[in-house]
Structure formats: C-alpha cells, structure tokens
N, C-alpha and C. Protein backbone atom coordinates (compact mmCIF):
# COMPACT_ATOMS: atom_id res chain seq x y z
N UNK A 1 19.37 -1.49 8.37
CA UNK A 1 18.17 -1.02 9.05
C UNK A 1 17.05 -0.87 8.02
N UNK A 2 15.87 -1.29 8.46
CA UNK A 2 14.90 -1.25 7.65
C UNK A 2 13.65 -0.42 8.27
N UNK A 3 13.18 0.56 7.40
CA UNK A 3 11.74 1.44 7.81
C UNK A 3 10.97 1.05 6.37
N UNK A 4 9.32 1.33 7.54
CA UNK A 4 8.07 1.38 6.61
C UNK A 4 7.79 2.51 6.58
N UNK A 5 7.41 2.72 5.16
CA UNK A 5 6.88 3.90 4.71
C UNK A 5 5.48 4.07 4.16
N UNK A 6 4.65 4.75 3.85
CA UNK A 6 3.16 4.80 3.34
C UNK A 6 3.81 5.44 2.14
N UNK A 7 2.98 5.26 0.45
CA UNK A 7 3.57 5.31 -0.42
C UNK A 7 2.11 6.38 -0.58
N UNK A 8 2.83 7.52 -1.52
CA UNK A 8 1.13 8.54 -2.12
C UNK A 8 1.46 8.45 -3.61
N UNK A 9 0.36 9.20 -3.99
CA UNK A 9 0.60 9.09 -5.29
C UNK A 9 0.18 10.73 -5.07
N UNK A 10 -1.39 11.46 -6.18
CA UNK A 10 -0.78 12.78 -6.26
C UNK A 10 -1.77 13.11 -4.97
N UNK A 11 -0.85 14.04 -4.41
CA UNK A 11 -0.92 15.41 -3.09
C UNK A 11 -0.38 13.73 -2.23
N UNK A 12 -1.68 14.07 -1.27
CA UNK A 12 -1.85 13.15 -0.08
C UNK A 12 -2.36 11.37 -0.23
N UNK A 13 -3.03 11.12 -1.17
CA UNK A 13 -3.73 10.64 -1.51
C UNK A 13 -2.85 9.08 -1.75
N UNK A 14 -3.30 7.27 -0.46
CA UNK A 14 -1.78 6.58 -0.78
C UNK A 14 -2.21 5.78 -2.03
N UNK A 15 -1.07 5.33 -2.49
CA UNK A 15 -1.40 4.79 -3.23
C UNK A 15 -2.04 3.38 -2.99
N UNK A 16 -2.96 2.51 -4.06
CA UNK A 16 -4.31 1.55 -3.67
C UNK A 16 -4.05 0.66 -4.61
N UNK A 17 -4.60 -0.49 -4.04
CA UNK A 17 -4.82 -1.83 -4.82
C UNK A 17 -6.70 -1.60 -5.22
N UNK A 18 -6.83 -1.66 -6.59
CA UNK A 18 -8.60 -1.83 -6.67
C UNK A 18 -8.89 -3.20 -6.82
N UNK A 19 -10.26 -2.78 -5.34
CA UNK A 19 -10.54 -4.91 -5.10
C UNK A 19 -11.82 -4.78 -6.33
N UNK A 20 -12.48 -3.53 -6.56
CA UNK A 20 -13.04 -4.41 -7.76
C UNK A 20 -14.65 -3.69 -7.10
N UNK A 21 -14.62 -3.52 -5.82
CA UNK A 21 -15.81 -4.07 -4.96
C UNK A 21 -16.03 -2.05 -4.71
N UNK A 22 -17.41 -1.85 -4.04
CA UNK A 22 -17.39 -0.38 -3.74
C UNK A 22 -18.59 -0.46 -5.30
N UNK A 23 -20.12 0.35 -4.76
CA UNK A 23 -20.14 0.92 -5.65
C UNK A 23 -20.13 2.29 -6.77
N UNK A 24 -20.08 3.28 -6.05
CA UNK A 24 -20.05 4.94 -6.37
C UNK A 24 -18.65 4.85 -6.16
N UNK A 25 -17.71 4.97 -4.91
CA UNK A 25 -16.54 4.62 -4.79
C UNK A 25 -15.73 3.65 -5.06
N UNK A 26 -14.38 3.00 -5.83
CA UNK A 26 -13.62 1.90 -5.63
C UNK A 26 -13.26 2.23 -4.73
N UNK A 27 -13.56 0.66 -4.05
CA UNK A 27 -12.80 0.35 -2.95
C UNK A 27 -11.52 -0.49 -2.82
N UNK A 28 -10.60 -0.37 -2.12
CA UNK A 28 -9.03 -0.73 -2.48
C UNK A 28 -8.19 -0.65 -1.37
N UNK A 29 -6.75 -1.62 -1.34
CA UNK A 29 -6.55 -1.56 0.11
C UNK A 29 -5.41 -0.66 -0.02
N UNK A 30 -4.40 0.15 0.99
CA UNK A 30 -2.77 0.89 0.95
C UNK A 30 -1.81 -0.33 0.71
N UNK A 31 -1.30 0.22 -0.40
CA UNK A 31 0.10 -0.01 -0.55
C UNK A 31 1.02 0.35 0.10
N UNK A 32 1.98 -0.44 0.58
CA UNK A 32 3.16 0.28 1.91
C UNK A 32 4.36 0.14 0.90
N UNK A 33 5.39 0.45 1.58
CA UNK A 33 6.94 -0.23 1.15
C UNK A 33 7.62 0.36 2.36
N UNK A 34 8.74 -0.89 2.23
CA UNK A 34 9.75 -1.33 3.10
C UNK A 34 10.94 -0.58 2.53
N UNK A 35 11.51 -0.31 3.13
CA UNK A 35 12.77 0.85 2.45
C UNK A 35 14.39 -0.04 3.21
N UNK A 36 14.81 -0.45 2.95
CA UNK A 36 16.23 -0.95 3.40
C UNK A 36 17.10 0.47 3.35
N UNK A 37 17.42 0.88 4.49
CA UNK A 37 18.01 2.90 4.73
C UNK A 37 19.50 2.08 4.25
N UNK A 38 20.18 1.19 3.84
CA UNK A 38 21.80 1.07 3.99
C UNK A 38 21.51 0.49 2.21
N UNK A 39 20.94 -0.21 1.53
CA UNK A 39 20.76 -0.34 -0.46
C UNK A 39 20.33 0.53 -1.07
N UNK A 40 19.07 0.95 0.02
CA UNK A 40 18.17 1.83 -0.90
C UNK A 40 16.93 1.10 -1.43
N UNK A 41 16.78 -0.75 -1.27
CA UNK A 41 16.14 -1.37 -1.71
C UNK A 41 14.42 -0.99 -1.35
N UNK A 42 13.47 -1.25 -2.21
CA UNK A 42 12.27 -0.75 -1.53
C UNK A 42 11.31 -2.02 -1.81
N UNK A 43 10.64 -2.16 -1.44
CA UNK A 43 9.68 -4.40 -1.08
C UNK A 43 8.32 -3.38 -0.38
N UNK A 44 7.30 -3.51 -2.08
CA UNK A 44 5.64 -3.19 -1.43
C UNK A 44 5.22 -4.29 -0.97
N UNK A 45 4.37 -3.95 -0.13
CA UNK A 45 3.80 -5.02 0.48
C UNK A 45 2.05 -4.12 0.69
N UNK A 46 1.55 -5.08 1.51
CA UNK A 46 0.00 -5.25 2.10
C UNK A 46 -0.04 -5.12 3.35
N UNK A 47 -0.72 -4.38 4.22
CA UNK A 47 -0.81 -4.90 5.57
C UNK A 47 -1.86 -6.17 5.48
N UNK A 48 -1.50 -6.64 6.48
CA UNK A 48 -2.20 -8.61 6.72
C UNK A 48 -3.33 -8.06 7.27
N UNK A 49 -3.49 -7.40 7.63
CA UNK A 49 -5.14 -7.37 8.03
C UNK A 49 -5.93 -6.43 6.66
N UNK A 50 -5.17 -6.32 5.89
CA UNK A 50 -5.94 -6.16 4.87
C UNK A 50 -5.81 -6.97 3.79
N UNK A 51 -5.80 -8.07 4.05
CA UNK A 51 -5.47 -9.46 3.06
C UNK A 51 -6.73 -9.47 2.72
N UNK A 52 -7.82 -9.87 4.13
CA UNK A 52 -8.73 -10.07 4.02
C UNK A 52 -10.20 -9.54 2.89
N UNK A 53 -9.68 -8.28 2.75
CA UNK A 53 -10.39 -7.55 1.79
C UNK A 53 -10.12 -7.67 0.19
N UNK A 54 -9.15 -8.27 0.11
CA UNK A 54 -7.99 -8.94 -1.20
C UNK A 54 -9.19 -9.70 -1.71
N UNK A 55 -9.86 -11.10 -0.94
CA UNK A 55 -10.30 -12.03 -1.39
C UNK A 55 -11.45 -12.03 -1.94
C-alpha cells in the first residue's frame, strides 16, 4: 500500500523547490513523497500541475 504525504521542514512550513522567479519572495513549488506503508520506501515527487511553474 502506498500513501502521499506533504513533506515540512521547520514548524509548518513544506518543504520547496526554488524556481528562481518571485521578487521580495522566492517563489517555489511543494515537494510531496510517496511513502510505500509495507518497505518504508519514500519517492519525492512534484505535483503535475506544478510542472508548469518548473519551466
């Protein structure tokens, strides 16, 4: 069985890819991960609708 999880870093706050772009703020997309509940294995990924902001 496999669950998604939202990954934080410190408090609440998830953890981010920086696109670079944003200027007072970086702007950046969530990092997720995939958790396999029976290895323990964990696979970050992107949500696909935030590919778009990647480019």
């Amino acid at each position: 069985m496999e669950k998604v999880y939202r990954t934080q870093t410190y408090g609440e706050i998830p953890l981010k890819l920086n696109t670079g772009k944003g200027f007072v703020f970086p702007k950046g997309v969530e990092v997720k991960a995939h958790v396999d509940l029976q290895t323990g294995a964990v696979t970050f990924f992107i949500d696909p609708k935030d590919l778009e902001k990647m480019k």
